[in-house]
PDB file of N, CA and C in Angstrom:
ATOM      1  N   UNK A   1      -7.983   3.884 -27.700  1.00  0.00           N
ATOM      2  CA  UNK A   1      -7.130   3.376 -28.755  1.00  0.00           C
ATOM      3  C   UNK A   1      -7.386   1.879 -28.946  1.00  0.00           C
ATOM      4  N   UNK A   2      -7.502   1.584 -29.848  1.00  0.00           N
ATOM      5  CA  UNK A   2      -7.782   0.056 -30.666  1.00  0.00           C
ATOM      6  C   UNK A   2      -6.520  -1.309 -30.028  1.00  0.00           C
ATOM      7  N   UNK A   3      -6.495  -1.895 -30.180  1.00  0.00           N
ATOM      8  CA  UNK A   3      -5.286  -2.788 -29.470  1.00  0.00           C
ATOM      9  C   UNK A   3      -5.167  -4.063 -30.547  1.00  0.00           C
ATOM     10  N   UNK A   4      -4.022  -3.955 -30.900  1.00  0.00           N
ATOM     11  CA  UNK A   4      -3.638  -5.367 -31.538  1.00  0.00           C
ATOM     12  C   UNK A   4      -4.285  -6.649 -31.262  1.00  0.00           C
ATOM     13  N   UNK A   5      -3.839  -7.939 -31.832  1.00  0.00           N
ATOM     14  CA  UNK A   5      -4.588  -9.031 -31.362  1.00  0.00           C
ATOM     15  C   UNK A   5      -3.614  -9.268 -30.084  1.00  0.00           C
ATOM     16  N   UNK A   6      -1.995  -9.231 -30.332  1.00  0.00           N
ATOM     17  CA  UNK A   6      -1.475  -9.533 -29.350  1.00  0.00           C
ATOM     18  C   UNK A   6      -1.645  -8.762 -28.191  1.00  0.00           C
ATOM     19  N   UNK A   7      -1.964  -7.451 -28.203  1.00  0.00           N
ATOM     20  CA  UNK A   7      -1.890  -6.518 -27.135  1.00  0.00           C
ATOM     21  C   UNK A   7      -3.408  -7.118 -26.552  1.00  0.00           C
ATOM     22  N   UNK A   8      -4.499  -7.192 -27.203  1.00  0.00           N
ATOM     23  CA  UNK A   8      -6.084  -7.916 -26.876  1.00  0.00           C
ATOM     24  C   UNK A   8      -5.597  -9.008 -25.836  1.00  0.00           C
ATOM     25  N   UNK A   9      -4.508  -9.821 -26.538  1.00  0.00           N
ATOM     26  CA  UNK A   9      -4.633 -11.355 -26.232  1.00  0.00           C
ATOM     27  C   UNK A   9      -3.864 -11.539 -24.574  1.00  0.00           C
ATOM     28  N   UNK A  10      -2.830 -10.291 -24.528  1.00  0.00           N
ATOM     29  CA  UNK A  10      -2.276  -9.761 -23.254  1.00  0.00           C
ATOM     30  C   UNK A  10      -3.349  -9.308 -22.363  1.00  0.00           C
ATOM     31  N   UNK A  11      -3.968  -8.563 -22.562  1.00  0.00           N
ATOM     32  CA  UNK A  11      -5.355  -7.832 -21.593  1.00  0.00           C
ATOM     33  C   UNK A  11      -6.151  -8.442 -21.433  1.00  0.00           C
ATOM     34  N   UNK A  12      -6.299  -9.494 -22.145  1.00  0.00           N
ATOM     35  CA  UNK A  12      -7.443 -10.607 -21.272  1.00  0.00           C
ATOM     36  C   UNK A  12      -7.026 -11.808 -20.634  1.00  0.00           C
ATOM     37  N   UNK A  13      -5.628 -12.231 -20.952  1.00  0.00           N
ATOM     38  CA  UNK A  13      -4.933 -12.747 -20.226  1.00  0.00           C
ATOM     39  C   UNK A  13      -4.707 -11.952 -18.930  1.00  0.00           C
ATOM     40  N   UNK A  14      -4.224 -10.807 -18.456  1.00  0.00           N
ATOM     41  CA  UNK A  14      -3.984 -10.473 -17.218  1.00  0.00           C
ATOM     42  C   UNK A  14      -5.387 -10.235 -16.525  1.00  0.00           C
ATOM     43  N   UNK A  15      -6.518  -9.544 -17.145  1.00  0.00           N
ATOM     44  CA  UNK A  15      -8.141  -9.700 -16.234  1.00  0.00           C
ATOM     45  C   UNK A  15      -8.423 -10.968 -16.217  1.00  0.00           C
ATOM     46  N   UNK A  16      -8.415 -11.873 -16.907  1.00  0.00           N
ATOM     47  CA  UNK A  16      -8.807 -13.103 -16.350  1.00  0.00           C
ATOM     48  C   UNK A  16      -7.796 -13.591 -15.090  1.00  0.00           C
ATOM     49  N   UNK A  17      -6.773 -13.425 -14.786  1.00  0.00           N
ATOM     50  CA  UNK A  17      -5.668 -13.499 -14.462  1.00  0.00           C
ATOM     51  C   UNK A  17      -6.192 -13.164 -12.822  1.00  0.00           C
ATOM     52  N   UNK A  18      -6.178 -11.815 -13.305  1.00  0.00           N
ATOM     53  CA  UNK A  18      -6.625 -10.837 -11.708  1.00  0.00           C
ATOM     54  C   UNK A  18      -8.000 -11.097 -11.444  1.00  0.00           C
ATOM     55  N   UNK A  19      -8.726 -11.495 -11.979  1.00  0.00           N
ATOM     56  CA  UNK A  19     -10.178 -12.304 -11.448  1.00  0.00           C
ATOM     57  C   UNK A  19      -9.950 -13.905 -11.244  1.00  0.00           C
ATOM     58  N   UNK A  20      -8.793 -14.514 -11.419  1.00  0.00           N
ATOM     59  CA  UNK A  20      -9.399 -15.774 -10.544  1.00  0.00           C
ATOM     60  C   UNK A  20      -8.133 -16.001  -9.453  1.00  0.00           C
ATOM     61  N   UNK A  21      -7.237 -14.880  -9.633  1.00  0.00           N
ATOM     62  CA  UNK A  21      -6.225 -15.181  -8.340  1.00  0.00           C
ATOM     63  C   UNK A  21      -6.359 -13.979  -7.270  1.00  0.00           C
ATOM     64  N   UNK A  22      -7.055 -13.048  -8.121  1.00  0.00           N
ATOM     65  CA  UNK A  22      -7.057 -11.619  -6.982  1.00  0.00           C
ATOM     66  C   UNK A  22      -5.952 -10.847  -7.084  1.00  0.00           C
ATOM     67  N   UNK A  23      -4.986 -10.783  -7.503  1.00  0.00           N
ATOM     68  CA  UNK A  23      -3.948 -10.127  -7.601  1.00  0.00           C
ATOM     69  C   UNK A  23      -3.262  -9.911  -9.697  1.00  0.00           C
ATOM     70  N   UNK A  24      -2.240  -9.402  -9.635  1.00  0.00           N
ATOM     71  CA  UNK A  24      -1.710  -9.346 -11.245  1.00  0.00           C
ATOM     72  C   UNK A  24      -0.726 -10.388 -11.375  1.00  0.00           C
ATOM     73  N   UNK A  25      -0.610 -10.601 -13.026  1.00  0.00           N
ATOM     74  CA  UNK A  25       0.453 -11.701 -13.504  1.00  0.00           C
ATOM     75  C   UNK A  25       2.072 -10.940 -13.277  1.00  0.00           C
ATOM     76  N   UNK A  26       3.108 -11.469 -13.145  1.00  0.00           N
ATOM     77  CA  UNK A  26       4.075 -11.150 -13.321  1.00  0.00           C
ATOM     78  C   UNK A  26       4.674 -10.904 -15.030  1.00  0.00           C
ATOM     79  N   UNK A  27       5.306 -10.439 -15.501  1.00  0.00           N
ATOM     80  CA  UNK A  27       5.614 -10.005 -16.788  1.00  0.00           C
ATOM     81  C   UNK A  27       6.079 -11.594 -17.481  1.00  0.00           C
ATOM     82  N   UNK A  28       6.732 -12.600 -16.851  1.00  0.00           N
ATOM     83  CA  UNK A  28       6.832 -13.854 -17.295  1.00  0.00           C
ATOM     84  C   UNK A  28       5.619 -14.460 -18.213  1.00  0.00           C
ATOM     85  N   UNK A  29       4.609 -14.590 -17.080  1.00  0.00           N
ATOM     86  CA  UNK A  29       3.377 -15.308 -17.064  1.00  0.00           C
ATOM     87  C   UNK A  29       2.587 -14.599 -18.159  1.00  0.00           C
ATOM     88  N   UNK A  30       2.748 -13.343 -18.440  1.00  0.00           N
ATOM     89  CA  UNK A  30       2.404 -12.737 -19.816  1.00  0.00           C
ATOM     90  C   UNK A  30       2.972 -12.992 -20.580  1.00  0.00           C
ATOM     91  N   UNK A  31       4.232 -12.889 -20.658  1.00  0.00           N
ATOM     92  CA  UNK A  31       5.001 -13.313 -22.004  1.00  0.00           C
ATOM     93  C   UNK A  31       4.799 -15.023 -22.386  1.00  0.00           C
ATOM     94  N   UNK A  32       4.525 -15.744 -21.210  1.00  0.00           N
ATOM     95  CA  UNK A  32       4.177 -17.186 -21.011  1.00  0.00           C
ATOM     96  C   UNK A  32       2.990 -17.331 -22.226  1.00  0.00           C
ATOM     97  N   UNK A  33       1.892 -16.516 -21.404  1.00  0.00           N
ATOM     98  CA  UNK A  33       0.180 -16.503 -22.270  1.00  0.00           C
ATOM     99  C   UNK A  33       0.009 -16.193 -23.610  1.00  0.00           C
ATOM    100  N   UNK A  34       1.216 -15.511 -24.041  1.00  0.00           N
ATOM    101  CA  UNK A  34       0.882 -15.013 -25.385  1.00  0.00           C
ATOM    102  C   UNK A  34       1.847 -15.370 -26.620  1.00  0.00           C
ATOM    103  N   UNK A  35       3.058 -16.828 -25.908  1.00  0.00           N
ATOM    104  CA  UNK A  35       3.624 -17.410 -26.441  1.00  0.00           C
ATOM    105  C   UNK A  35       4.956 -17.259 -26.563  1.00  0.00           C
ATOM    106  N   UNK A  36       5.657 -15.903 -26.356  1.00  0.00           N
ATOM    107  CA  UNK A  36       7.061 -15.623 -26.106  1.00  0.00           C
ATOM    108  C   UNK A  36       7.996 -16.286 -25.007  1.00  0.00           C
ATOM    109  N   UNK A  37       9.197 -16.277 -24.973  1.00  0.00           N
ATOM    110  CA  UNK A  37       9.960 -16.759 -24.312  1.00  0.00           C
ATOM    111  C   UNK A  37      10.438 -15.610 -23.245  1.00  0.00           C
ATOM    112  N   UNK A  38      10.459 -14.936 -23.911  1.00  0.00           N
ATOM    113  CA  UNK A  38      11.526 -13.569 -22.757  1.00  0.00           C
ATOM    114  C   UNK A  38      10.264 -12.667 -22.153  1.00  0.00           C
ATOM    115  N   UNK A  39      11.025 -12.594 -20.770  1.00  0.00           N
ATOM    116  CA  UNK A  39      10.438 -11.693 -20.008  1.00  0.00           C
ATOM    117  C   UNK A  39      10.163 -10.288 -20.566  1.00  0.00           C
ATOM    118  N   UNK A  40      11.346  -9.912 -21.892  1.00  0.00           N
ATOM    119  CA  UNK A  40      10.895  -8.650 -21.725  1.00  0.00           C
ATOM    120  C   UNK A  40      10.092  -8.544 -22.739  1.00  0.00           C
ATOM    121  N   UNK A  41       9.511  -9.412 -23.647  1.00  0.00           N
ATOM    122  CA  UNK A  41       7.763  -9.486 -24.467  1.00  0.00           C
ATOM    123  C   UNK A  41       7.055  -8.669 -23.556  1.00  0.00           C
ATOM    124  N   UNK A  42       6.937  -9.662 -22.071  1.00  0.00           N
ATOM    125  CA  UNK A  42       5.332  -9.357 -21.096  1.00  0.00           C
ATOM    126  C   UNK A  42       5.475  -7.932 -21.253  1.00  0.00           C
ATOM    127  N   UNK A  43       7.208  -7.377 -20.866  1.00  0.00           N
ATOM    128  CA  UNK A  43       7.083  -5.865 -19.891  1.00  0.00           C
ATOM    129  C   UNK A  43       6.609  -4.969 -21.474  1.00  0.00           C
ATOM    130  N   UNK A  44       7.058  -5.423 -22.786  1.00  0.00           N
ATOM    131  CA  UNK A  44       6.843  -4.520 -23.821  1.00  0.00           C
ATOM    132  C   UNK A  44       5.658  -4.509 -23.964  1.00  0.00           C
ATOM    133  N   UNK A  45       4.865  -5.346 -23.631  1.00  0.00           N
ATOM    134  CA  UNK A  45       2.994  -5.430 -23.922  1.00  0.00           C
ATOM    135  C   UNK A  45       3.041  -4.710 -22.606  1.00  0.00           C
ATOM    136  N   UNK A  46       2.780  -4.954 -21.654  1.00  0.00           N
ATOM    137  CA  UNK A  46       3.046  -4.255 -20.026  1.00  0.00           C
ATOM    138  C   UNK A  46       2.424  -2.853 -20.752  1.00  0.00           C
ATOM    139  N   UNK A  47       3.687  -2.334 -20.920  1.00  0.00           N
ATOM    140  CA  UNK A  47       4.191  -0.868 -21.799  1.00  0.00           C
ATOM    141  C   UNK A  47       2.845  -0.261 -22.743  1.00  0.00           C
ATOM    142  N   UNK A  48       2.940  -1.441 -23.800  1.00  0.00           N
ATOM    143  CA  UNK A  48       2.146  -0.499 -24.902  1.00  0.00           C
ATOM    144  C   UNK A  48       0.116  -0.407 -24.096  1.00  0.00           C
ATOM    145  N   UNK A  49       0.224  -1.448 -23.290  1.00  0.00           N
ATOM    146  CA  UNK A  49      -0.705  -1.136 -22.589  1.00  0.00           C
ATOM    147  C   UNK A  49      -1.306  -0.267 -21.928  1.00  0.00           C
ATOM    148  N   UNK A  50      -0.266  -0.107 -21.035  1.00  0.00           N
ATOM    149  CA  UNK A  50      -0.480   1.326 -20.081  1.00  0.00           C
ATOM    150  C   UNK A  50      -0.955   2.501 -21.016  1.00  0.00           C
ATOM    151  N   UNK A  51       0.202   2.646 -21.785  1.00  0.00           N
ATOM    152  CA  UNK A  51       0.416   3.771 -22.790  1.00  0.00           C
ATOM    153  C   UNK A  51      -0.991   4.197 -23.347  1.00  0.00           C
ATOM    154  N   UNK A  52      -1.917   2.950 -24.093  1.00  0.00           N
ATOM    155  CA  UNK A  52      -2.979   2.751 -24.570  1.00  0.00           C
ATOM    156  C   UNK A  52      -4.366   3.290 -23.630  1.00  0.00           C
ATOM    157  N   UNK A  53      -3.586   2.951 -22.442  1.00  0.00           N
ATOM    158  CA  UNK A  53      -4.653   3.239 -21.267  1.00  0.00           C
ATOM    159  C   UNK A  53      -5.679   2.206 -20.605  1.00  0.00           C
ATOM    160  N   UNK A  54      -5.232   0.924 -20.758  1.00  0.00           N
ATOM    161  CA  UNK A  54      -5.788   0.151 -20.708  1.00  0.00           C
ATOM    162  C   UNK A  54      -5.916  -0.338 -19.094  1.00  0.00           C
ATOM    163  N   UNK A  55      -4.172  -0.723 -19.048  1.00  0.00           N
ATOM    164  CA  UNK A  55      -4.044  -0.827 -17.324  1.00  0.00           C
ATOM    165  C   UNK A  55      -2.852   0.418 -17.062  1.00  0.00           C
ATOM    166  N   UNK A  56      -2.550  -0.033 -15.611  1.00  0.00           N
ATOM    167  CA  UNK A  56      -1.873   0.913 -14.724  1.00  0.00           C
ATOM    168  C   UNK A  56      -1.099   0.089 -13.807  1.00  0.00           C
ATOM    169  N   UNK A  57       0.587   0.646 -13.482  1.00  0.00           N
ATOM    170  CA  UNK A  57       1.343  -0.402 -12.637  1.00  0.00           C
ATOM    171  C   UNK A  57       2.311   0.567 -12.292  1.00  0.00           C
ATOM    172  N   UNK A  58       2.882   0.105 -11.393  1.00  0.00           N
ATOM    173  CA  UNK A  58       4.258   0.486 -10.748  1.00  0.00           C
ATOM    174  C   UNK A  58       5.548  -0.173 -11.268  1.00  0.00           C
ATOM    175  N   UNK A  59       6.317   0.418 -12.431  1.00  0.00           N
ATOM    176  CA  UNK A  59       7.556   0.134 -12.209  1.00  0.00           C
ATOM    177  C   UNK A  59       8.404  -0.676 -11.482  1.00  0.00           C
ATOM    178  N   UNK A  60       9.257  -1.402 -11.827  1.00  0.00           N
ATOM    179  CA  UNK A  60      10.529  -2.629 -10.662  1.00  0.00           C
ATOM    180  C   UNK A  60       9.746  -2.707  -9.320  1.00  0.00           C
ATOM    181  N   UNK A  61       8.174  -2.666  -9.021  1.00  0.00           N
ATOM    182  CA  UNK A  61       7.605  -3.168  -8.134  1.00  0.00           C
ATOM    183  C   UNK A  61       6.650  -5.041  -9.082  1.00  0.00           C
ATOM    184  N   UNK A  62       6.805  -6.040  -8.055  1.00  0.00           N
ATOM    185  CA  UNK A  62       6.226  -6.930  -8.759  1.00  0.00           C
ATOM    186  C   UNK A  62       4.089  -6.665  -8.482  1.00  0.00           C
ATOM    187  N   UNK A  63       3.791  -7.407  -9.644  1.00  0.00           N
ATOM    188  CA  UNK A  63       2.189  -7.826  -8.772  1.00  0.00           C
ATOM    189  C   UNK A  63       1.462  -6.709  -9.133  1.00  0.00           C
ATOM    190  N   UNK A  64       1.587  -5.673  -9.335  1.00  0.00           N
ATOM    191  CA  UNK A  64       1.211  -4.160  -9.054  1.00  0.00           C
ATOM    192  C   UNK A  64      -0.112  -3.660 -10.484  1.00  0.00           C
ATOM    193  N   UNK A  65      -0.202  -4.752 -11.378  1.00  0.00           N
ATOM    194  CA  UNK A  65      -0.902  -4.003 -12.410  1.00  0.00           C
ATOM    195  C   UNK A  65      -2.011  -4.265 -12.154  1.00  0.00           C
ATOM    196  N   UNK A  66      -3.381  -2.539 -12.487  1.00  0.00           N
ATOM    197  CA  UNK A  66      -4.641  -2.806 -12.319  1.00  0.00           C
ATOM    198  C   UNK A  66      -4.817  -2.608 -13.266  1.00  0.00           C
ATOM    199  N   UNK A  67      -6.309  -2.688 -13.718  1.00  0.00           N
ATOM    200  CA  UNK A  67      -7.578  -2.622 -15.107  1.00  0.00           C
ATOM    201  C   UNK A  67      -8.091  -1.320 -14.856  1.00  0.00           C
ATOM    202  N   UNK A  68      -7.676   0.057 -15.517  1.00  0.00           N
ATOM    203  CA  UNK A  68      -8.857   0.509 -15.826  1.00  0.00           C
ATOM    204  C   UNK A  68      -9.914   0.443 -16.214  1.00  0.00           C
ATOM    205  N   UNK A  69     -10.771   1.524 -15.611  1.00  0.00           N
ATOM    206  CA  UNK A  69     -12.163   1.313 -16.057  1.00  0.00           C
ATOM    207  C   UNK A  69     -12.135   2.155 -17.312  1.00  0.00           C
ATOM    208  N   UNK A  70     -12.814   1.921 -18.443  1.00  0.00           N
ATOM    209  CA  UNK A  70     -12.344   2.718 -20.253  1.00  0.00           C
ATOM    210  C   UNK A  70     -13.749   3.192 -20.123  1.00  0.00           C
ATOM    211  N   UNK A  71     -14.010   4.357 -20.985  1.00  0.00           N
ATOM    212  CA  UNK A  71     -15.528   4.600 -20.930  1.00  0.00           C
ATOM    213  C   UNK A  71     -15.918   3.874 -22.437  1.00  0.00           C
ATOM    214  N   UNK A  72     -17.578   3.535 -21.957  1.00  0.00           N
ATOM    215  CA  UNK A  72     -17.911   3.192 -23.051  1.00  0.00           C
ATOM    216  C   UNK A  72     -18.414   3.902 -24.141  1.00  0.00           C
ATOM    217  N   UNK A  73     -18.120   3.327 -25.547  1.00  0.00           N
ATOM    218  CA  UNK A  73     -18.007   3.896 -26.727  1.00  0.00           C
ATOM    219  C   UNK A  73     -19.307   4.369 -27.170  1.00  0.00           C
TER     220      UNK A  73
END
């Protein structure tokens, strides 16, 4: 599935994210990157992400989101 600019601008914010700290952003620090104020921006991109298939996380656990691997087109 295709991804918005904002949903784009979320997913390369969190892989760049998880490649230079080793671990995932918290839902703040997303909503931080892509210009919103409220936490619950990050978790709604979070959301349409997963959904999309992009990444993968655990629920009211922090830290927890990975990158799928997508096949190529």
């Amino acid at each position: 599935m295709k991804l918005t600019d904002k949903e784009q601008e979320a997913y390369e914010f969190i892989k760049r994210y998880i490649d230079t700290h080793g671990y995932s952003p918290t839902t703040r620090e997303i909503s931080h990157s892509i210009g919103f104020s409220t936490q619950r921006t990050g978790s709604k991109y979070m959301e349409k992400l997963k959904k999309k298939g992009y990444i993968n996380y655990t629920a009211g656990l922090g830290r927890t989101i990975t990158i799928n691997k997508l096949p190529t087109p």
